[in-house]
Protein backbone atom coordinates (compact mmCIF):
# COMPACT_ATOMS: atom_id res chain seq x y z
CA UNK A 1 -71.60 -15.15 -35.41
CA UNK A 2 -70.43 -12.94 -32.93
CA UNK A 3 -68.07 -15.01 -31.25
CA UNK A 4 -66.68 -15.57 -35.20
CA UNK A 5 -66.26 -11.82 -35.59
CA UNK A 6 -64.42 -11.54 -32.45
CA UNK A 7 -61.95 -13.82 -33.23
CA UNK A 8 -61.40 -12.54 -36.55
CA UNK A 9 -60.76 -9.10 -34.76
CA UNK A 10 -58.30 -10.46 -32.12
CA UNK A 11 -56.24 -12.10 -35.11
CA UNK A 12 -56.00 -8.66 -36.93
CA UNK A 13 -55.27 -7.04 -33.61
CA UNK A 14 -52.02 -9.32 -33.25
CA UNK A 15 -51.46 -9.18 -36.82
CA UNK A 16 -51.41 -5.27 -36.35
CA UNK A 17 -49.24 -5.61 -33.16
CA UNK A 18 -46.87 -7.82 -34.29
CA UNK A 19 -46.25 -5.84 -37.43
CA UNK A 20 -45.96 -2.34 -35.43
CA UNK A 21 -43.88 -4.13 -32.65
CA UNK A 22 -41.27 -5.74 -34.95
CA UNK A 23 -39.01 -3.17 -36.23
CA UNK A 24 -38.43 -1.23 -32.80
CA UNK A 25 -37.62 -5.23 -31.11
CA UNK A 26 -34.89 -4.59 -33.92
CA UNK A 27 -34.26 -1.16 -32.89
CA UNK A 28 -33.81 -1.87 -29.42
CA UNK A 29 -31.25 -4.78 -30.37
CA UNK A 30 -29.53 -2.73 -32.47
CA UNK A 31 -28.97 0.13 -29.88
CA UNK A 32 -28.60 -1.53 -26.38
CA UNK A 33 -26.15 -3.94 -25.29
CA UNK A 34 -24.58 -5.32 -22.09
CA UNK A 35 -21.73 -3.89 -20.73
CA UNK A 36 -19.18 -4.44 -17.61
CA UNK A 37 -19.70 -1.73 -15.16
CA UNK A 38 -16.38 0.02 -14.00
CA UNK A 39 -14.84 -2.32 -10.78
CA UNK A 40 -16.23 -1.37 -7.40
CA UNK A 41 -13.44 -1.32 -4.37
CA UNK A 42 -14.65 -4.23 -1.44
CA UNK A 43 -14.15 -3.46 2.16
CA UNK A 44 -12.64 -6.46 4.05
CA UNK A 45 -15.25 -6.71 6.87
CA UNK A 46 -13.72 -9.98 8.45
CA UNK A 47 -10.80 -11.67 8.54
CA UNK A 48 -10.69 -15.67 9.52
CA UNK A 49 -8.09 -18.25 10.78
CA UNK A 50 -7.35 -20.43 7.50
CA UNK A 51 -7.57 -23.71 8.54
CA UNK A 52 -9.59 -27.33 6.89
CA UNK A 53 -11.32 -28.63 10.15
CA UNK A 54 -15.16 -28.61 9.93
CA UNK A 55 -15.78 -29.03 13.70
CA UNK A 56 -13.63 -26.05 14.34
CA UNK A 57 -15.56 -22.79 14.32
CA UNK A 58 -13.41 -20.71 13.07
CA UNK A 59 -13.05 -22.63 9.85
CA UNK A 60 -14.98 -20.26 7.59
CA UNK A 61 -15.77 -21.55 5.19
CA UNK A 62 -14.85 -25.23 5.23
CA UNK A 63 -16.89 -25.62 1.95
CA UNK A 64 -14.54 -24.14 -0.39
CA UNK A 65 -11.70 -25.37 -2.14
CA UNK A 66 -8.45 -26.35 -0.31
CA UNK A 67 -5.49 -25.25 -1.82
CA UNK A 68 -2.85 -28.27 -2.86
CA UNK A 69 0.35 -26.58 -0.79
CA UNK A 70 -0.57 -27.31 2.84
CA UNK A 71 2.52 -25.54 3.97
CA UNK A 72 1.58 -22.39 2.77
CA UNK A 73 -2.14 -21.57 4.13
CA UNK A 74 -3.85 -19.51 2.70
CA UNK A 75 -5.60 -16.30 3.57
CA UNK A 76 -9.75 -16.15 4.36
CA UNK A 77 -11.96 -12.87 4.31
CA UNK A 78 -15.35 -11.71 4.13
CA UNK A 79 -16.11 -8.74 1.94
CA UNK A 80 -18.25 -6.21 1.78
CA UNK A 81 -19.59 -2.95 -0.45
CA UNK A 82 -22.92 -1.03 -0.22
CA UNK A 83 -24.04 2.04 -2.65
CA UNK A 84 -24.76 -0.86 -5.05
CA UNK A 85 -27.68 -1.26 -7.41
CA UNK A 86 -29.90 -3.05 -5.22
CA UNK A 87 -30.85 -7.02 -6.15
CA UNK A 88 -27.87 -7.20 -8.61
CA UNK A 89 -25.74 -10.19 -9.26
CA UNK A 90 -21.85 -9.17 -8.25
CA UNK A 91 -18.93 -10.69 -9.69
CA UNK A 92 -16.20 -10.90 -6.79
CA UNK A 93 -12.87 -10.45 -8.25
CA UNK A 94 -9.58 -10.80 -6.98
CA UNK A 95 -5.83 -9.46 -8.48
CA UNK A 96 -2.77 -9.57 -7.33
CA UNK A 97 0.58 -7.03 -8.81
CA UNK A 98 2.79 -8.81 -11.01
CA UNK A 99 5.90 -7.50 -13.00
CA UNK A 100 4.16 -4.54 -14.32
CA UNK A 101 0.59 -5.10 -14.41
CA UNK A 102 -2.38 -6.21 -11.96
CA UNK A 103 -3.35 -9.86 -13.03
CA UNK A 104 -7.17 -10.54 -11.90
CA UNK A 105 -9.43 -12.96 -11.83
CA UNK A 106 -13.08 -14.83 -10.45
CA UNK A 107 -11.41 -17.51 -9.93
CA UNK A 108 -13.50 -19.33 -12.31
CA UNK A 109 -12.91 -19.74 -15.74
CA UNK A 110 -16.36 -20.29 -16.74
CA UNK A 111 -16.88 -16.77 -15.31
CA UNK A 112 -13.64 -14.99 -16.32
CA UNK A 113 -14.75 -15.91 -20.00
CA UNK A 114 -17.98 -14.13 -19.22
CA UNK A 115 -17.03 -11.04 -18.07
CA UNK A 116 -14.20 -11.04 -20.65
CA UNK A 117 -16.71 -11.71 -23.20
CA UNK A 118 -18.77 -7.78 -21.85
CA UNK A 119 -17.38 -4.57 -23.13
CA UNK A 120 -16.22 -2.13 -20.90
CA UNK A 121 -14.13 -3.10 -17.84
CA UNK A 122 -10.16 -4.41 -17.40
CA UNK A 123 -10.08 -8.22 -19.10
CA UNK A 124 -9.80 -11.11 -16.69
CA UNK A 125 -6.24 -12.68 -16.74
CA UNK A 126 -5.46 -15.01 -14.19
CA UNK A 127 -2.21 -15.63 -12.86
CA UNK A 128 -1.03 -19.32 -12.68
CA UNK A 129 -0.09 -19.24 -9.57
CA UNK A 130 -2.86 -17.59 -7.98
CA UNK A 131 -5.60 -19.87 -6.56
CA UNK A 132 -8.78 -17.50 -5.59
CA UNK A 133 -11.93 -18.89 -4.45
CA UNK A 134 -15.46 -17.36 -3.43
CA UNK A 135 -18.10 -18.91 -1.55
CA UNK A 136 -20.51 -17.02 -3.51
CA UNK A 137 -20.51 -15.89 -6.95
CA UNK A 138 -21.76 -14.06 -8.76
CA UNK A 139 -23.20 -12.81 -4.81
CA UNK A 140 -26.76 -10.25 -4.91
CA UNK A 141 -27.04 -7.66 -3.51
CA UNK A 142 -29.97 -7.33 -1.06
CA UNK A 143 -32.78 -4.56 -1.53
CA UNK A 144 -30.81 -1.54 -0.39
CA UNK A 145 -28.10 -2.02 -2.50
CA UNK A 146 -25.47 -3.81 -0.03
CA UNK A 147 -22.94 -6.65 -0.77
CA UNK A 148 -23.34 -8.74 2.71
CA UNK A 149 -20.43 -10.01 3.96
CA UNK A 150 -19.39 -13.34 1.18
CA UNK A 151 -16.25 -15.42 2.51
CA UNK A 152 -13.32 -15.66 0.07
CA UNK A 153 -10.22 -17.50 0.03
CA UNK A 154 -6.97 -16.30 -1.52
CA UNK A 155 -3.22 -17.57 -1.83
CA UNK A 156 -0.34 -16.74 -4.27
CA UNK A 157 3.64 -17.91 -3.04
CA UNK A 158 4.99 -14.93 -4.38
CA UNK A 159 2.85 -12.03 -4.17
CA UNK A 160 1.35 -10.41 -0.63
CA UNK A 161 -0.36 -7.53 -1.84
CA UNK A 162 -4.36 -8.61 -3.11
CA UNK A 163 -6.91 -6.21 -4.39
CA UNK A 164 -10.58 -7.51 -4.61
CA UNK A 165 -13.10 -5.98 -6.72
CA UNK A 166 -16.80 -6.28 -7.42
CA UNK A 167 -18.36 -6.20 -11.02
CA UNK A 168 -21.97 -5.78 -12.16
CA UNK A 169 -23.26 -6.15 -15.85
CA UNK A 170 -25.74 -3.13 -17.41
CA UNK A 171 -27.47 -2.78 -20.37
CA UNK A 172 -26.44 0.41 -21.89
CA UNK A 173 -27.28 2.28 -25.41
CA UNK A 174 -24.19 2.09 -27.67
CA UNK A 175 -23.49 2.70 -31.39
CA UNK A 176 -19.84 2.23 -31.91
CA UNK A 177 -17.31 0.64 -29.68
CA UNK A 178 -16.09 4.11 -29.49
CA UNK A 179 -18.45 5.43 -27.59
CA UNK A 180 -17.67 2.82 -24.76
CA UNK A 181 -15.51 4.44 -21.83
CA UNK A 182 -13.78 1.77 -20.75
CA UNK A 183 -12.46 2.26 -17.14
CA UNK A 184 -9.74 1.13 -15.39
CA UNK A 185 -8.90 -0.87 -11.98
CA UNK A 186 -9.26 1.40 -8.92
CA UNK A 187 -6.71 1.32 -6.17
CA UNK A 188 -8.17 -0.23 -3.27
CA UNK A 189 -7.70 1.30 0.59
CA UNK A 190 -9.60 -0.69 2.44
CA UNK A 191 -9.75 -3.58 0.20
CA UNK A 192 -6.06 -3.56 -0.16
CA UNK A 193 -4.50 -6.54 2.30
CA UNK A 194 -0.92 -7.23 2.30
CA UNK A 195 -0.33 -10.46 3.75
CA UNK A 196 2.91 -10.58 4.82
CA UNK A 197 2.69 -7.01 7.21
CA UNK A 198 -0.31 -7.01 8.68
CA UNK A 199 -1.57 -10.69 10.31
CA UNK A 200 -4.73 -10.54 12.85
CA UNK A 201 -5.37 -12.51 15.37
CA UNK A 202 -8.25 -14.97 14.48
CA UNK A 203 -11.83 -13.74 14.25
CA UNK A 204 -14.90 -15.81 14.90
CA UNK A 205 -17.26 -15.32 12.27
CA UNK A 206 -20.48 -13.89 13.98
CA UNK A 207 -18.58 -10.82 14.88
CA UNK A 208 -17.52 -8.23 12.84
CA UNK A 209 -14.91 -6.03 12.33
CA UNK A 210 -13.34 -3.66 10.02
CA UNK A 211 -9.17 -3.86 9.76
CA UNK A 212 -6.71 -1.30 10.98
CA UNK A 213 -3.80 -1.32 9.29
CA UNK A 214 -0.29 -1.72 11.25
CA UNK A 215 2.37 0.07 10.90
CA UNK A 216 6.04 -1.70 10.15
CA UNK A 217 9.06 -0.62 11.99
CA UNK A 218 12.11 -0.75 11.87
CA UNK A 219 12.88 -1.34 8.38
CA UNK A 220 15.74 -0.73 5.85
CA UNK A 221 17.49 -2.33 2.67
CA UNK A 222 20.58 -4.70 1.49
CA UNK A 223 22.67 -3.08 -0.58
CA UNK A 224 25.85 -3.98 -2.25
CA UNK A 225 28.67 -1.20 -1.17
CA UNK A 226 30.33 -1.61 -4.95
CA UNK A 227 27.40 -2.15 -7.46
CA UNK A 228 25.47 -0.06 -5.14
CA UNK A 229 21.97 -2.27 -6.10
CA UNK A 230 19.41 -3.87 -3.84
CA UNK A 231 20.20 -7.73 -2.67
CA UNK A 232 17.20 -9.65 -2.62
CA UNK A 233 18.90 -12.42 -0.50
CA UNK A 234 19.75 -12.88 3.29
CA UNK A 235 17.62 -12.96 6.66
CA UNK A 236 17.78 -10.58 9.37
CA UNK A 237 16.65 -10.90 13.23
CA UNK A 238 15.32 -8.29 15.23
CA UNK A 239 17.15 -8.11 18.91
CA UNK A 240 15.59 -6.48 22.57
CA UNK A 241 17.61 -4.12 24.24
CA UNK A 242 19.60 -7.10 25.67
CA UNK A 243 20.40 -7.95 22.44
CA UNK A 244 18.25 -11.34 22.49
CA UNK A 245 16.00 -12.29 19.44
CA UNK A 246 12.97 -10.74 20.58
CA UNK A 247 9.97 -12.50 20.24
CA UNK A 248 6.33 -10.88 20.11
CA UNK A 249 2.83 -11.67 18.81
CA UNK A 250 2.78 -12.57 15.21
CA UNK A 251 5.68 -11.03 14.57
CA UNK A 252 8.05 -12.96 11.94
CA UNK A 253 11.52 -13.40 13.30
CA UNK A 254 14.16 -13.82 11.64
CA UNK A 255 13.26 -12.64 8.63
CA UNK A 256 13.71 -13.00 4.90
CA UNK A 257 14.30 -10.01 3.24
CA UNK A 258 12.21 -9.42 -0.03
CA UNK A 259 12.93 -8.98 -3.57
CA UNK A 260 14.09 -5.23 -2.88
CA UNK A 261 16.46 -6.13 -0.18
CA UNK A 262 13.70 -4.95 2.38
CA UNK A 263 13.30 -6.02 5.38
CA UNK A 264 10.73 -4.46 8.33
CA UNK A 265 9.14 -5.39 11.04
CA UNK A 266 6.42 -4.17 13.88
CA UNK A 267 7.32 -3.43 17.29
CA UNK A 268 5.88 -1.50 20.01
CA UNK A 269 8.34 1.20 21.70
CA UNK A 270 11.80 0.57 22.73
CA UNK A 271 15.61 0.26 21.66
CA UNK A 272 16.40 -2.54 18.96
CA UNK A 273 19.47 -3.96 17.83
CA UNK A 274 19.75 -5.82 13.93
CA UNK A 275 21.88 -8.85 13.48
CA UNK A 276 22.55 -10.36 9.90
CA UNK A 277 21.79 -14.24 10.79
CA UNK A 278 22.20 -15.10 7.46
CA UNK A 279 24.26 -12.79 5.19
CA UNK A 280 24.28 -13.33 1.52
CA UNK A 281 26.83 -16.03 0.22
CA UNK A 282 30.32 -14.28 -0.73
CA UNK A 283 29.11 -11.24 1.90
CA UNK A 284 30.27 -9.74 4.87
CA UNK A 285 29.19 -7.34 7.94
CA UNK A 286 30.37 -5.13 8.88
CA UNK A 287 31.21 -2.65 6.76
CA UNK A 288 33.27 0.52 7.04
CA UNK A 289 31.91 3.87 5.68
CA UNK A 290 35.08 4.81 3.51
CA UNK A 291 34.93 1.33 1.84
CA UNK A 292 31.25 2.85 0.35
CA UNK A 293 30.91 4.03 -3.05
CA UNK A 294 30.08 7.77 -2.01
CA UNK A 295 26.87 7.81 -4.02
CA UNK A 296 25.13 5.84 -1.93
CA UNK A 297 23.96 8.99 -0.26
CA UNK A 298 21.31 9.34 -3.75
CA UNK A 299 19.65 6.76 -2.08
CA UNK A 300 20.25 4.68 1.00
CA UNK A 301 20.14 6.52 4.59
CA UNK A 302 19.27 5.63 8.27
CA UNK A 303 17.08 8.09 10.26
CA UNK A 304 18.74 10.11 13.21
CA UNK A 305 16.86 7.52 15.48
CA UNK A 306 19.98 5.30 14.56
CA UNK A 307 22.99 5.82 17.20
CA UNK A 308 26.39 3.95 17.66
CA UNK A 309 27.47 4.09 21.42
CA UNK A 310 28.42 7.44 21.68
CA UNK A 311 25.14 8.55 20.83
CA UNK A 312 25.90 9.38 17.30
CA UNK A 313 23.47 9.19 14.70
CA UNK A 314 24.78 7.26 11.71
CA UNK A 315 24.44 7.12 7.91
CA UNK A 316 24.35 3.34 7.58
CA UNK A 317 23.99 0.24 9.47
CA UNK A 318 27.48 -0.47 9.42
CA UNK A 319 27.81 -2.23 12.68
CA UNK A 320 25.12 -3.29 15.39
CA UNK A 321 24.08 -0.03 16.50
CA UNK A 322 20.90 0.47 18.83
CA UNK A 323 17.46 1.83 17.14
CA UNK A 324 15.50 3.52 19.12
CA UNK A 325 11.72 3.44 18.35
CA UNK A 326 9.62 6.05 19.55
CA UNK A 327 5.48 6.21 18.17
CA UNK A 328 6.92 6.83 14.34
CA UNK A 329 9.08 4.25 11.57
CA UNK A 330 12.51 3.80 11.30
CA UNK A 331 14.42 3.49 8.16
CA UNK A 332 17.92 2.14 7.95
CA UNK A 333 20.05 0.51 5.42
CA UNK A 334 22.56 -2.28 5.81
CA UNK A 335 25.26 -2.32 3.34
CA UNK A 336 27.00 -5.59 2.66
CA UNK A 337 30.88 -5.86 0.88
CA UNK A 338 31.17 -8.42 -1.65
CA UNK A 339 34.95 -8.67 -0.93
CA UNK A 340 36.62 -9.94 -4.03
CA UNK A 341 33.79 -11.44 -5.18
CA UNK A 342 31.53 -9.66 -8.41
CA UNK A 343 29.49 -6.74 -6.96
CA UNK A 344 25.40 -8.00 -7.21
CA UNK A 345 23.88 -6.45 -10.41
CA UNK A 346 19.82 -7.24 -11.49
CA UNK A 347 17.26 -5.89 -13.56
CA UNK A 348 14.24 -3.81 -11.91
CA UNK A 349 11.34 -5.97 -10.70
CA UNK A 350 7.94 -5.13 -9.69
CA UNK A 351 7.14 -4.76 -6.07
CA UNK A 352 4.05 -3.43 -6.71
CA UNK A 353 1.74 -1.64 -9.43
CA UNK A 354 -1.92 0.05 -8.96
CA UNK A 355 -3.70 2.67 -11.21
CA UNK A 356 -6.87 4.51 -10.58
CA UNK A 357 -9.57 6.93 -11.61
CA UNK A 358 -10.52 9.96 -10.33
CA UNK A 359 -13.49 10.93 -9.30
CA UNK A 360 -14.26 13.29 -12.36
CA UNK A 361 -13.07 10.63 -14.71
CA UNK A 362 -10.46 13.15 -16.13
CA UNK A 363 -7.33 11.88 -14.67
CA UNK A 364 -5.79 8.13 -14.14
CA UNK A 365 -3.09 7.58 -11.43
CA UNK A 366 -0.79 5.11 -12.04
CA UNK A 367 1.72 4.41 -8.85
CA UNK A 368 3.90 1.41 -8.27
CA UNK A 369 7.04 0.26 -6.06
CA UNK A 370 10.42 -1.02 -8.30
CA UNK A 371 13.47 -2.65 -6.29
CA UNK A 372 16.21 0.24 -7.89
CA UNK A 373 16.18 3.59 -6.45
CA UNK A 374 15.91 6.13 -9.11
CA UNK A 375 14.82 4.02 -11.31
CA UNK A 376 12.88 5.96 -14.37
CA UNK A 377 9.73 4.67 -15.59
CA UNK A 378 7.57 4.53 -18.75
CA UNK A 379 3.90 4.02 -19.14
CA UNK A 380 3.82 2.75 -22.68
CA UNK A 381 0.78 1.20 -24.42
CA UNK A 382 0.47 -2.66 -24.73
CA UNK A 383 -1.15 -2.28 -27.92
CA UNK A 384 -0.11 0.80 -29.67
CA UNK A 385 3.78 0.54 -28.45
CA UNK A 386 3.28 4.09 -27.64
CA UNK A 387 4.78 6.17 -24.61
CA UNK A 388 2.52 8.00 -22.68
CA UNK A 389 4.51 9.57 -19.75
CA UNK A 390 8.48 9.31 -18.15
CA UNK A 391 9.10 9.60 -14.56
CA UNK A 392 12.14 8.75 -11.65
CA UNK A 393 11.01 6.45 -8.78
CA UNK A 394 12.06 8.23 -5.57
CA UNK A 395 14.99 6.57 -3.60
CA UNK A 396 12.81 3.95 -1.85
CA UNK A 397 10.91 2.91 -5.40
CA UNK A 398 8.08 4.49 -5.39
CA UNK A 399 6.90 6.20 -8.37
CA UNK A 400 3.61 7.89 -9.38
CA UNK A 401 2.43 9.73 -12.51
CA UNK A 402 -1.18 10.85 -13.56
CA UNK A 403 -2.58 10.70 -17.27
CA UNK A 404 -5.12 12.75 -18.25
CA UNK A 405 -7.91 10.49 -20.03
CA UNK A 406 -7.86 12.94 -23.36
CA UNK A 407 -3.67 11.47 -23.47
CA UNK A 408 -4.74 7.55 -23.26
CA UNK A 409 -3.51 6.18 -26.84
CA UNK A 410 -6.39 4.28 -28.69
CA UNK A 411 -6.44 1.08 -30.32
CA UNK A 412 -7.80 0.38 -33.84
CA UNK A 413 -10.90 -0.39 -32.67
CA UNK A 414 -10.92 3.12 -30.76
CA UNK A 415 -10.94 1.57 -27.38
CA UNK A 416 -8.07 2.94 -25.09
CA UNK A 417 -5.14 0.96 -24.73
CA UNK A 418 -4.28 -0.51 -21.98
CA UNK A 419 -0.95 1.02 -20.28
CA UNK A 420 2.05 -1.22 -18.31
CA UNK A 421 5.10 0.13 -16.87
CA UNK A 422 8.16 -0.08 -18.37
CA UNK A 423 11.65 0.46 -16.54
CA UNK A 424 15.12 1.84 -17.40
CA UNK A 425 17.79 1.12 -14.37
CA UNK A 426 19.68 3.80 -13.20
CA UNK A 427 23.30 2.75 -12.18
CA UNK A 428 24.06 5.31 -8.89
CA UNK A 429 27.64 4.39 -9.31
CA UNK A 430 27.55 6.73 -12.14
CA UNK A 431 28.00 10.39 -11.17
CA UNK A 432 24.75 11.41 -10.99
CA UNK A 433 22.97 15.33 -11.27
């Protein structure tokens, strides 16, 4: 009898509990969801030789996928964060700048569609020809809240500058979509690795290091002395004093200039001479000043550290005149005459494009690098076709313009729209104010 009457009690108990329970399991659905946390900058702790033989050491690691074009290696790291939440599953994310936006990815579809699939956050969109790879991932953090060091592999043919991220998911109490702040990419420092101007020596893998930056020098621009525009075409070789190509530790030499007619290169101290090795076809060097258009001074210069053989500082690299490097970068530009042929005219490309938050959430900055000088450009919204902010590059490129978050134009849905640069060439042959 007793053992009857408990049994009916527990049943009325669970009856009661299940009834009671129900409605705030419904509750609790209906206010909390999962959602991307904001991306979290990665430190590049190591860098490793790229290479596909298992016995050799410095293969790290050999496990993970090769990439098809095994003429152009690609690039191996281990990265690292801390100030995490602490036994939390991190997506490791890589993106790389394309013509105006940052194009990012897992490098796993599986996973992109996953994080995609979270509010908050920037959208995974992979470039096609970006192959990125992680040993790990998603990769937990340990019980302090630090990312240990995960290997990652990373190679694009046309882009050098990769950003790498780190993602968590949260479950956070929403009611609307509006109420969502959805954050945008930060501009990595540390995490930022350009590939082409900085290139270690190779690292085994049970030591550590962080990466010091080098700096590039000399450096300077094509230009056409008509059209007065950027050639993206040619190679250039860096001479010794004896004016002999001069050869030093992973130092690239000749070189191909880029898609802004730059060219630069890191030496240690001493006098330098440039020689065109391979001028564009239908140009020649070199030039004479008068035969200039006179606006070129809105943009293209050499530094004083520039001197013909009298000592002189010149304006231009119009002939093979010495550069003297002393403990800071030299900037000089080398303009090329088309002759009869039609002066070189292109649209503004991308060199590079980065936004970030502030700390107090109030501000974006949105910076980038175009191949014009002067070159004015629009942050309009992808969505919303609406202009948010106008602003000139400087004479190199380089533009940057902050938004506050209050100006960010919202989509239907009342999420913020996401912002690309837009660009309106500037022709310095024009008179200009």
């Amino acid at each position: 009898m007793i053992k009857k009457y408990w049994l009916f009690s527990f049943f009325i108990l669970l009856v009661f509990l299940i009834i009671f329970s129900f409605p705030n399991t419904l509750a609790k659905e209906k206010t909390t969801t999962q959602v991307k946390n904001g991306p979290v900058e990665l430190g590049i702790d190591q860098i490793y030789e790229p290479c596909e033989d298992p016995t050799d050491l410095l293969c790290v690691p050999n496990t993970l996928s090769i990439h098809p074009d095994p003429v152009n290696i690609d690039h191996e790291f281990g990265l690292t964060a801390d100030d995490l939440p602490p036994d939390t599953d991190i997506y490791i994310v890589c993106c790389i700048s394309t013509n105006n936006n940052l194009r990012c990815t897992t490098g796993n579809n599986a996973l992109d569609a996953k994080l995609n699939a979270v509010l908050g956050g920037d959208q995974m969109n992979p470039h096609p020809s970006h192959s990125f790879r992680s040993l790990e991932n998603p990769k937990k953090t340990n019980v302090v809240g630090v990312l240990e060091t995960t290997v990652v592999r990373s190679f694009t043919p046309h882009v050098t500058t990769h950003f790498f991220y780190g993602y968590y998911l949260t479950d956070d109490k929403v009611k609307t979509n509006k109420e969502i702040v959805i954050p945008t990419l930060q501009t990595l420092k540390q995490g930022t690795f350009d590939f082409e101007t900085a290139t270690p020596s190779p690292t085994k893998r049970p030591k550590k290091r962080r990466i010091a930056f080098k700096n590039i020098d000399p450096k300077g621009r094509f230009f056409d002395i008509k059209s007065l525009e950027p050639i993206p075409e040619g190679e250039i070789t860096l001479l010794n004093n004896l004016k002999k190509i001069f050869i030093y530790q992973d130092l690239t030499n000749p070189q191909e200039v880029k898609i802004n007619g730059e060219f630069n290169f890191w030496v240690p101290n001493g006098i330098y001479y440039l020689n065109l090795s391979k001028k564009p076809e239908g140009y020649s060097w070199p030039v004479k000043i008068d035969d200039i258009n006179t606006n070129y001074l809105k943009a293209y210069y050499c530094d004083n550290e520039v001197k013909n053989e009298k000592n002189q500082s010149m304006p231009l690299y119009l002939d093979q005149y010495s550069i003297i490097v002393n403990n800071k970068l030299v900037h000089c530009d080398v303009p090329l005459d088309p002759g009869t042929n039609i002066p070189y005219r292109s649209d503004v490309k991308t060199v590079n494009f980065t936004h970030s938050k502030t700390a107090n959430g109030l501000t974006t900055l949105f910076t980038g690098h175009v191949t014009h000088p002067l070159t004015i450009v629009s942050l309009k919204g992808v969505a919303t076709e609406k202009t948010i902010a106008t602003k000139p590059a400087d004479k190199l490129g380089f533009w940057e313009i902050t938004i506050q978050s209050s100006d960010y134009p919202l989509k239907t849905d009342g999420a913020p729209d996401q912002l690309i640069a837009v660009y309106k060439k500037v022709d310095l042959t024009n008179n200009l104010q």
